[in-house]
Protein backbone atom coordinates (compact mmCIF):
# COMPACT_ATOMS: atom_id res chain seq x y z
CA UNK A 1 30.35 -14.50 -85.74
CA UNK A 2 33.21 -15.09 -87.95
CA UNK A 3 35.42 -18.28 -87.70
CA UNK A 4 38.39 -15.88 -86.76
CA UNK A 5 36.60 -14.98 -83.59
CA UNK A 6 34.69 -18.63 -82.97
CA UNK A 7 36.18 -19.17 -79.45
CA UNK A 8 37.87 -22.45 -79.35
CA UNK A 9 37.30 -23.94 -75.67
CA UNK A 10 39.21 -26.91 -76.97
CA UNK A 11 42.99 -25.17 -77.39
CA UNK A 12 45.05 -25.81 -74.84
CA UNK A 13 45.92 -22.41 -74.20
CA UNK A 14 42.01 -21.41 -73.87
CA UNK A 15 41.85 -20.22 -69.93
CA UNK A 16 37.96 -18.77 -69.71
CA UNK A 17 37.95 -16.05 -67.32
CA UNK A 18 40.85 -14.09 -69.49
CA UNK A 19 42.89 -14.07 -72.79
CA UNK A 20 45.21 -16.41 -73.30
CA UNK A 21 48.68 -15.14 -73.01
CA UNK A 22 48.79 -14.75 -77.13
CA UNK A 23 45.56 -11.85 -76.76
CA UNK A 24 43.36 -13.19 -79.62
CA UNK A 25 40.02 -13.67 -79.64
CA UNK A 26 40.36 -16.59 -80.73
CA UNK A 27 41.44 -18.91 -83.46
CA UNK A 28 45.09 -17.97 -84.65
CA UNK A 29 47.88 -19.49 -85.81
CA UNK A 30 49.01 -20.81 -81.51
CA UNK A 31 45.32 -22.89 -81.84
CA UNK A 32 46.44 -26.10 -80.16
CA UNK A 33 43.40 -28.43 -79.90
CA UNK A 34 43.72 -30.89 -76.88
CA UNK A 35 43.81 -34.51 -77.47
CA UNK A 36 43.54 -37.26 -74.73
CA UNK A 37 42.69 -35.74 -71.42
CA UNK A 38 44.84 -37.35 -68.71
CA UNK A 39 44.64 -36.88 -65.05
CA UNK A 40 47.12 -38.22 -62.43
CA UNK A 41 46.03 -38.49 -58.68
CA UNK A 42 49.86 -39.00 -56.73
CA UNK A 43 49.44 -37.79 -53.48
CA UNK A 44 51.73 -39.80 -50.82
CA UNK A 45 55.28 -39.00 -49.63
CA UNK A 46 57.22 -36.06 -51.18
CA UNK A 47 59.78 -38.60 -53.03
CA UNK A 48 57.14 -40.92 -54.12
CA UNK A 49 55.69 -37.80 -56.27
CA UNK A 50 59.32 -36.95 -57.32
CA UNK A 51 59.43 -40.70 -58.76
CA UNK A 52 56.34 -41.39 -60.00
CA UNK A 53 57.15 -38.25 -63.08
CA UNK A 54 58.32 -41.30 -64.60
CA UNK A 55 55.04 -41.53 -66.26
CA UNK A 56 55.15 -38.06 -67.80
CA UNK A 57 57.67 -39.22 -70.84
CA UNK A 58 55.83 -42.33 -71.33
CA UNK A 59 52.66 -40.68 -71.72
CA UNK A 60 53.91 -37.79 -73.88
CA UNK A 61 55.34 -40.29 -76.38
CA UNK A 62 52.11 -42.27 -76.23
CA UNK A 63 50.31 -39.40 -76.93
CA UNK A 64 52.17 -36.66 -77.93
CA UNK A 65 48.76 -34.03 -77.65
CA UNK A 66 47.73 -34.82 -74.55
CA UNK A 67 46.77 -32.22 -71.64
CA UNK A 68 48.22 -33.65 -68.34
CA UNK A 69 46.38 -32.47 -65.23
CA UNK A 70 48.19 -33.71 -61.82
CA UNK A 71 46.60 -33.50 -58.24
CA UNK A 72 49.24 -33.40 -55.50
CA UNK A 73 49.56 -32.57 -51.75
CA UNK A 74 50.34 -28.62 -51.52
CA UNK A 75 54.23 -29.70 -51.40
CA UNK A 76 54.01 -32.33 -54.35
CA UNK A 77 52.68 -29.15 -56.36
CA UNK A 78 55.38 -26.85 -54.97
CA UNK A 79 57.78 -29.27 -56.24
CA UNK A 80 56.44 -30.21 -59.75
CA UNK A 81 55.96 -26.80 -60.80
CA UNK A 82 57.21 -25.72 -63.68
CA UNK A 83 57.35 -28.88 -65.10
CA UNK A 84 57.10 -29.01 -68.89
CA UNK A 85 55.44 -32.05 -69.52
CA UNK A 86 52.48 -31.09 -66.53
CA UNK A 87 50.15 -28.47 -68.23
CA UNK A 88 47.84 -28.44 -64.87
CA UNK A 89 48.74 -28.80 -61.29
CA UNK A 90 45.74 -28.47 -58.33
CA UNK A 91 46.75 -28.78 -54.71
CA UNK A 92 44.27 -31.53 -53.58
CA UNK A 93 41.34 -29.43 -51.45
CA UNK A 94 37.94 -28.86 -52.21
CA UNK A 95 38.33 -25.99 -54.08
CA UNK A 96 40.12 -27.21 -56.35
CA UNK A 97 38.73 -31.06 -56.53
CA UNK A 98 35.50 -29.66 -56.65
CA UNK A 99 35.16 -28.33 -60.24
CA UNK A 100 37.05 -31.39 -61.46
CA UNK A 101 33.58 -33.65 -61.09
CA UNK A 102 32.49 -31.74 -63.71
CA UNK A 103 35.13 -32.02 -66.42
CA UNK A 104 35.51 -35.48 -69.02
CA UNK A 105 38.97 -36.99 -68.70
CA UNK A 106 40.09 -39.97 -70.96
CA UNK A 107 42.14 -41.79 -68.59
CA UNK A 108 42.52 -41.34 -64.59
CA UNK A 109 45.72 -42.63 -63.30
CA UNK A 110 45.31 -43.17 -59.25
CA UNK A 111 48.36 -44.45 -57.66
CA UNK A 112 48.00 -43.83 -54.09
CA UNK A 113 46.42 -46.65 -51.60
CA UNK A 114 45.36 -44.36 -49.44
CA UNK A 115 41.09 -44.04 -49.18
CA UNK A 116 40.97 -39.99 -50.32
CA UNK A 117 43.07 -40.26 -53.41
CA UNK A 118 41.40 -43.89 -54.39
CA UNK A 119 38.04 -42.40 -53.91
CA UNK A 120 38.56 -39.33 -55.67
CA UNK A 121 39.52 -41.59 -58.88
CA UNK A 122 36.30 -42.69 -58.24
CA UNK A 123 33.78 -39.81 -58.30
CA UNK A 124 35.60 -38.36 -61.43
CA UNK A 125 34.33 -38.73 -65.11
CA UNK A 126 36.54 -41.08 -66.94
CA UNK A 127 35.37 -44.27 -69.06
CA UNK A 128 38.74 -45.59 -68.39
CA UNK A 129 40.57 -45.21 -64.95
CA UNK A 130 43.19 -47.41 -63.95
CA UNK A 131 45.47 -48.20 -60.95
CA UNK A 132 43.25 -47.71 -57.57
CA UNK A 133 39.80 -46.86 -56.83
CA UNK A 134 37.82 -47.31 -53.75
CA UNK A 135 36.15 -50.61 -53.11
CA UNK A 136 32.98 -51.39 -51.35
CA UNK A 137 34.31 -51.66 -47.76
CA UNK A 138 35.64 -48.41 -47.83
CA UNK A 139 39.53 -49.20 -48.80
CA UNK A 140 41.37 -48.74 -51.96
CA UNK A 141 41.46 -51.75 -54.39
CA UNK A 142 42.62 -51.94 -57.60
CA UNK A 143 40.56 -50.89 -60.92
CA UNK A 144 42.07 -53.19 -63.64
CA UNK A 145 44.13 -56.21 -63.71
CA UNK A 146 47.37 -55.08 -64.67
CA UNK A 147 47.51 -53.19 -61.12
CA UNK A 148 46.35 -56.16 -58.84
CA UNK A 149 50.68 -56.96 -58.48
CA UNK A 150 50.91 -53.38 -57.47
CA UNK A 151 48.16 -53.32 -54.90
CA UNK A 152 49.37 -56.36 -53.48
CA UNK A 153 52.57 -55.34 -52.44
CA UNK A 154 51.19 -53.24 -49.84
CA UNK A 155 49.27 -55.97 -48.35
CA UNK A 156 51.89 -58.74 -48.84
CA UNK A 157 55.46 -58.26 -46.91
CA UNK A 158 56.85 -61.51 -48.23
CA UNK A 159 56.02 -60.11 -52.15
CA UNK A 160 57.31 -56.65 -51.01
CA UNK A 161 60.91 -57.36 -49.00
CA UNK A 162 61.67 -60.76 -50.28
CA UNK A 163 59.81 -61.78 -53.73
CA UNK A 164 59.66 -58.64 -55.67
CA UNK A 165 62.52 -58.07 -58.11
CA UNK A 166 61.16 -54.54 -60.08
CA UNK A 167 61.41 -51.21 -59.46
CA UNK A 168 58.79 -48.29 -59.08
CA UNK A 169 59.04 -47.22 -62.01
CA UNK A 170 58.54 -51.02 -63.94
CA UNK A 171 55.40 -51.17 -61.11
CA UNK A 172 53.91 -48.13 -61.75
CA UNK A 173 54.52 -48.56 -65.62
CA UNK A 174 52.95 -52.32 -65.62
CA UNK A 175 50.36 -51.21 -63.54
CA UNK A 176 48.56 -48.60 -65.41
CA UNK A 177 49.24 -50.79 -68.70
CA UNK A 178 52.13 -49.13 -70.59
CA UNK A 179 55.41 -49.84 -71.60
CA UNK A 180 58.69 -48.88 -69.51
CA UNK A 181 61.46 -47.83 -71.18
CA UNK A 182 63.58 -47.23 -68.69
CA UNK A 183 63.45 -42.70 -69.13
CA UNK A 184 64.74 -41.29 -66.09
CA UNK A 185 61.96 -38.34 -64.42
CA UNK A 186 63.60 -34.56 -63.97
CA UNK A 187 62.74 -32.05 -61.77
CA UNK A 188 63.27 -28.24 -62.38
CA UNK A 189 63.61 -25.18 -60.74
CA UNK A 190 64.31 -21.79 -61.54
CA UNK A 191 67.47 -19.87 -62.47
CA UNK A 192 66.69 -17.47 -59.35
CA UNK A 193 66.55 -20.69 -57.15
CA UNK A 194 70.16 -21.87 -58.86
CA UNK A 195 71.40 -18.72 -58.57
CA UNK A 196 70.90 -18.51 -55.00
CA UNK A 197 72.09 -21.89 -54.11
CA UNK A 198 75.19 -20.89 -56.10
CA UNK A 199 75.51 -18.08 -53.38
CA UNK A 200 74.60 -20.02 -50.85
CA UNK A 201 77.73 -22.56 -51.70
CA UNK A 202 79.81 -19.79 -52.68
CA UNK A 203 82.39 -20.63 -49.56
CA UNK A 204 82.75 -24.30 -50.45
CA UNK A 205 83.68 -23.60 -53.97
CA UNK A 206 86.95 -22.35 -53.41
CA UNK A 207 89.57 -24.75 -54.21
CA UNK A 208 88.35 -26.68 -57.28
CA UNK A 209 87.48 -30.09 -55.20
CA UNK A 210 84.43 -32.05 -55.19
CA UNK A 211 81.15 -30.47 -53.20
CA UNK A 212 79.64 -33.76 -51.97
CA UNK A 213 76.61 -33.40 -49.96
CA UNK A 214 75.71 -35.53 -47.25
CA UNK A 215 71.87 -35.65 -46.67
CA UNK A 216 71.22 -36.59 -42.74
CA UNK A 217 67.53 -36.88 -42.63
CA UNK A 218 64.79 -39.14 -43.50
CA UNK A 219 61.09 -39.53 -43.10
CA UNK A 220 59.97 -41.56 -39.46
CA UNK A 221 58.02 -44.00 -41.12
CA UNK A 222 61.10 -46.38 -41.17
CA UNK A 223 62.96 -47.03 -38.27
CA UNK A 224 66.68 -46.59 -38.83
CA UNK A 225 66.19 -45.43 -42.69
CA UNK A 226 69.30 -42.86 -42.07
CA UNK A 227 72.63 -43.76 -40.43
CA UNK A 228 73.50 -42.71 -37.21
CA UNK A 229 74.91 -39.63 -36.26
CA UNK A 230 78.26 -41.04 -35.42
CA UNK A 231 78.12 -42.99 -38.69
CA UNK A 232 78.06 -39.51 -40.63
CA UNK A 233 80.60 -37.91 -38.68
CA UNK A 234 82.36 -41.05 -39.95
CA UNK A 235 81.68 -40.79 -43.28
CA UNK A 236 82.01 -37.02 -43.89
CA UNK A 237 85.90 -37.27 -42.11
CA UNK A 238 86.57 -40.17 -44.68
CA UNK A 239 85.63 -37.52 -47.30
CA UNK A 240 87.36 -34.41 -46.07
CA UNK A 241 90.59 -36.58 -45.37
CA UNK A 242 90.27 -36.90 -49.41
CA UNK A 243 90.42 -33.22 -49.31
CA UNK A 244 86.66 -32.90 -50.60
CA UNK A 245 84.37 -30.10 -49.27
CA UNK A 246 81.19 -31.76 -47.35
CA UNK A 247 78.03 -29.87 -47.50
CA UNK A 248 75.31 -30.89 -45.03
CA UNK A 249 71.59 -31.06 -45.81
CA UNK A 250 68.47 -31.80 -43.91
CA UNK A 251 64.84 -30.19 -42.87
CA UNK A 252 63.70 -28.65 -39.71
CA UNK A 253 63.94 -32.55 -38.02
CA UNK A 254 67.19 -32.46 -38.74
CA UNK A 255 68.58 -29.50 -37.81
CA UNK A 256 69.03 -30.55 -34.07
CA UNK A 257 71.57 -33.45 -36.05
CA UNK A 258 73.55 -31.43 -38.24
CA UNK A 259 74.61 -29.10 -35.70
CA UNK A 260 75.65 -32.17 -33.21
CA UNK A 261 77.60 -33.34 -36.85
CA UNK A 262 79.27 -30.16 -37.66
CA UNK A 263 80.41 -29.61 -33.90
CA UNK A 264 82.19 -32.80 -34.15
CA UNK A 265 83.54 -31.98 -37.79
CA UNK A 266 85.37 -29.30 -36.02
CA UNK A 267 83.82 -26.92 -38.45
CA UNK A 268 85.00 -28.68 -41.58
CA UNK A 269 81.69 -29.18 -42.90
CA UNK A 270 79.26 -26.50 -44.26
CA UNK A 271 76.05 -26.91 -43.12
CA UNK A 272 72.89 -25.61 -45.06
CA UNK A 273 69.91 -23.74 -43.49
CA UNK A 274 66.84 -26.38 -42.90
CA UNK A 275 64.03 -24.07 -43.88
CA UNK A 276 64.39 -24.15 -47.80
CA UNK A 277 61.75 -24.51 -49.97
CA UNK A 278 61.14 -27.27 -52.48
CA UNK A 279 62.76 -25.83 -54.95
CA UNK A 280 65.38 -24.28 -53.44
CA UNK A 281 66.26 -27.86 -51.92
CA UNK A 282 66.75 -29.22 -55.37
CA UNK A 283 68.47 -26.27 -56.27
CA UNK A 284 71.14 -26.75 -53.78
CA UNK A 285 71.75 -30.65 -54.93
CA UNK A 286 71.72 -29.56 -58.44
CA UNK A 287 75.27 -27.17 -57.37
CA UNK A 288 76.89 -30.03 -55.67
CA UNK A 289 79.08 -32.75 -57.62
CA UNK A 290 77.69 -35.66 -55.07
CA UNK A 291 75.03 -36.76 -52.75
CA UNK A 292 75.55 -39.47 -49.97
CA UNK A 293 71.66 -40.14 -48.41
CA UNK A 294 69.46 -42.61 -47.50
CA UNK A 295 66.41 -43.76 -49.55
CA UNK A 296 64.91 -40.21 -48.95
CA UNK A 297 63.30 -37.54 -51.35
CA UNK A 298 66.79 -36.02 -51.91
CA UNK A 299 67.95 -39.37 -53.47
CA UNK A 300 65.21 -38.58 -55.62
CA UNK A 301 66.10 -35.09 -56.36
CA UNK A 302 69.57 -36.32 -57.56
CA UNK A 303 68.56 -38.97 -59.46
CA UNK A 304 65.62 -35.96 -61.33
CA UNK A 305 68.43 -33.85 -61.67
CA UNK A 306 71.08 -36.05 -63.09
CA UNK A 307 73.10 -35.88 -59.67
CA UNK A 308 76.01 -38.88 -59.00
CA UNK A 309 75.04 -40.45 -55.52
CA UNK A 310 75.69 -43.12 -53.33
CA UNK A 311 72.43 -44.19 -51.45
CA UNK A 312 72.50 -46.36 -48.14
CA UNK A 313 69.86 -49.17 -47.85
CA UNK A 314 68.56 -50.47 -44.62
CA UNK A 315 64.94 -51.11 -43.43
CA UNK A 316 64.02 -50.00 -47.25
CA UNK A 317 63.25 -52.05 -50.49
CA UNK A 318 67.08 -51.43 -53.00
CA UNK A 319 65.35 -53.35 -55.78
CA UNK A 320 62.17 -50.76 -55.82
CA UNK A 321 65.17 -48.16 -56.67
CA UNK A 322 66.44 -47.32 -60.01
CA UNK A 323 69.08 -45.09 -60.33
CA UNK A 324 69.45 -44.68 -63.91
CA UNK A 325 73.75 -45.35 -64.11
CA UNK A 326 73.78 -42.58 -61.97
CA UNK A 327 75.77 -43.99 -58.56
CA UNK A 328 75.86 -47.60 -56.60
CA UNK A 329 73.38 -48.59 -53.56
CA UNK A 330 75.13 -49.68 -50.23
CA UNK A 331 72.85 -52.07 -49.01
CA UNK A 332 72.39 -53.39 -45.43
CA UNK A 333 73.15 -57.05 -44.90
CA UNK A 334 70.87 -57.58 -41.52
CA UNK A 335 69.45 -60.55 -41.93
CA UNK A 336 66.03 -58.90 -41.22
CA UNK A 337 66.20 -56.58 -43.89
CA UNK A 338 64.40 -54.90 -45.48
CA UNK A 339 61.65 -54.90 -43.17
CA UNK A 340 59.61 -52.29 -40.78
CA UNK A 341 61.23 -53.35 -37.88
């Protein structure tokens, strides 16, 4: 066999079961050899995947040749793809986990404390795998120093609400070992997806003013992590007086809430459909000028997509949140806060 057709199961555009998408067979002038094989194991909440993309600049400066594999939740996938910096993404199942047992990485980054994610960093085939594993008793623990601060914010509420001073990103950065320089994560989506939440704003867009979006929902897991519903109402009259348009934005747990809002908005608000898709919910905050939310995964969808915002802090962590320049944090001053109360 000739070295032009010496298959090269090393390029990074070498798939297996077809040609790549340049049809050689298979050394040509695309041959991109893979260097340091990286996997990341995020699993969690929606926004916590959004954030932790942080690491994807740091590691492609580090080392600039690397193939980055990610294993998400079905949505965390949804909502990564297309990334640029991500050149694998597997929903987190057995099919898919499965076959990764058998592959060599360099480095496994694990930064979920849950026991499935922490024990899946375990079973893989890495010499070096930082950030959590799963210890002898069955829960996570950490796998290397630099992410014992880390783990112990989720076991320590007086380091968490009271003593820690850094952000996610600094955490997640220390805690695996590298550098933070502060790089802001992005999110994309497609022109189809912009397009139609171009459309879908079309009505709002009609006098020149400001599209400011007021996000209304939030995950359960803290109590009181979105204002009220007579708060909004407040809020969004406060910005129409101005003479701005307000869009409203939630998901299906929300949708009972922005109808009860736009009723008593007298119809001066525009409120969005609840049943988008990942993408087409960071579509829509990518067409509007501003974003008024809690701590939620749209915060973190405007801050990916380079979106001003103002973000309201109550039973949440402000100083876990960086926003990059892009807006200020309204933070609660209950004495109890931030707490899970």
């Amino acid at each position: 066999m000739t070295d032009k057709n010496k298959l090269r199961f090393d390029c990074r555009h070498f798939i297996g079961d077809r040609p790549c998408k340049f049809r050689t067979v298979c050394t040509c002038e695309h041959y991109a050899p893979v260097g340091r094989r990286i996997l990341i194991i995020k699993l969690g909440a929606l926004g916590d995947v959004v954030r932790t993309a942080c690491l994807l600049p740091t590691l492609r400066k580090k080392y600039p040749d690397s193939q980055i594999t990610w294993v998400s939740r079905d949505n965390g996938v949804r909502i990564l793809q297309g990334h640029p910096m991500i050149d694998r993404l597997f929903e987190f199942n057995a099919e898919n986990v499965f076959p990764l047992f058998y592959e060599k990485f360099d480095m496994v980054l694990s930064l979920d404390k849950e026991r499935q994610p922490a024990g899946l960093c375990n079973a893989l085939n890495s010499p070096d795998k930082r950030g959590m594993i799963l210890g002898e008793y069955g829960t996570a623990t950490y796998a290397n120093k630099e992410a014992e601060y880390y783990f112990r914010l989720g076991v320590d509420d007086d380091l968490k609400f009271r003593k820690n001073v850094k952000s996610y990103p600094q955490l997640i950065h220390e805690a695996i070992g590298l550098d933070y320089d502060h790089t802001p994560y992005e999110l994309y989506c497609s022109e189809e997806d912009v397009r139609q939440a171009r459309e879908t704003l079309v009505t709002v867009r009609t006098t020149g003013m400001p599209v400011i979006a007021l996000n209304v929902g939030s995950s359960r897991t803290f109590a009181n992590k979105a204002p009220s519903r007579e708060k909004w109402v407040e809020i969004a009259r406060r910005m129409i007086n101005i003479g701005w348009h307000v869009v409203l934005l939630g998901g299906p747990d929300e949708e009972t809430d922005k109808e009860w809002i736009a009723d008593h908005l007298g119809g001066k608000a525009f409120r969005t459909q609840s049943d988008n898709s990942e993408k087409q919910f960071v579509a829509l905050i990518s067409c509007c000028d501003m974003l008024i939310t809690g701590d939620t995964l749209a915060m973190h969808v405007a801050i990916a997509r380079r979106i001003p915002l103002v973000v309201l802090f109550g039973p949440t962590c402000p100083q876990e949140i960086e926003l990059y320049g892009l807006g200020e944090k309204i933070v609660s001053t209950h004495p109890c806060g931030p707490c899970y109360r």
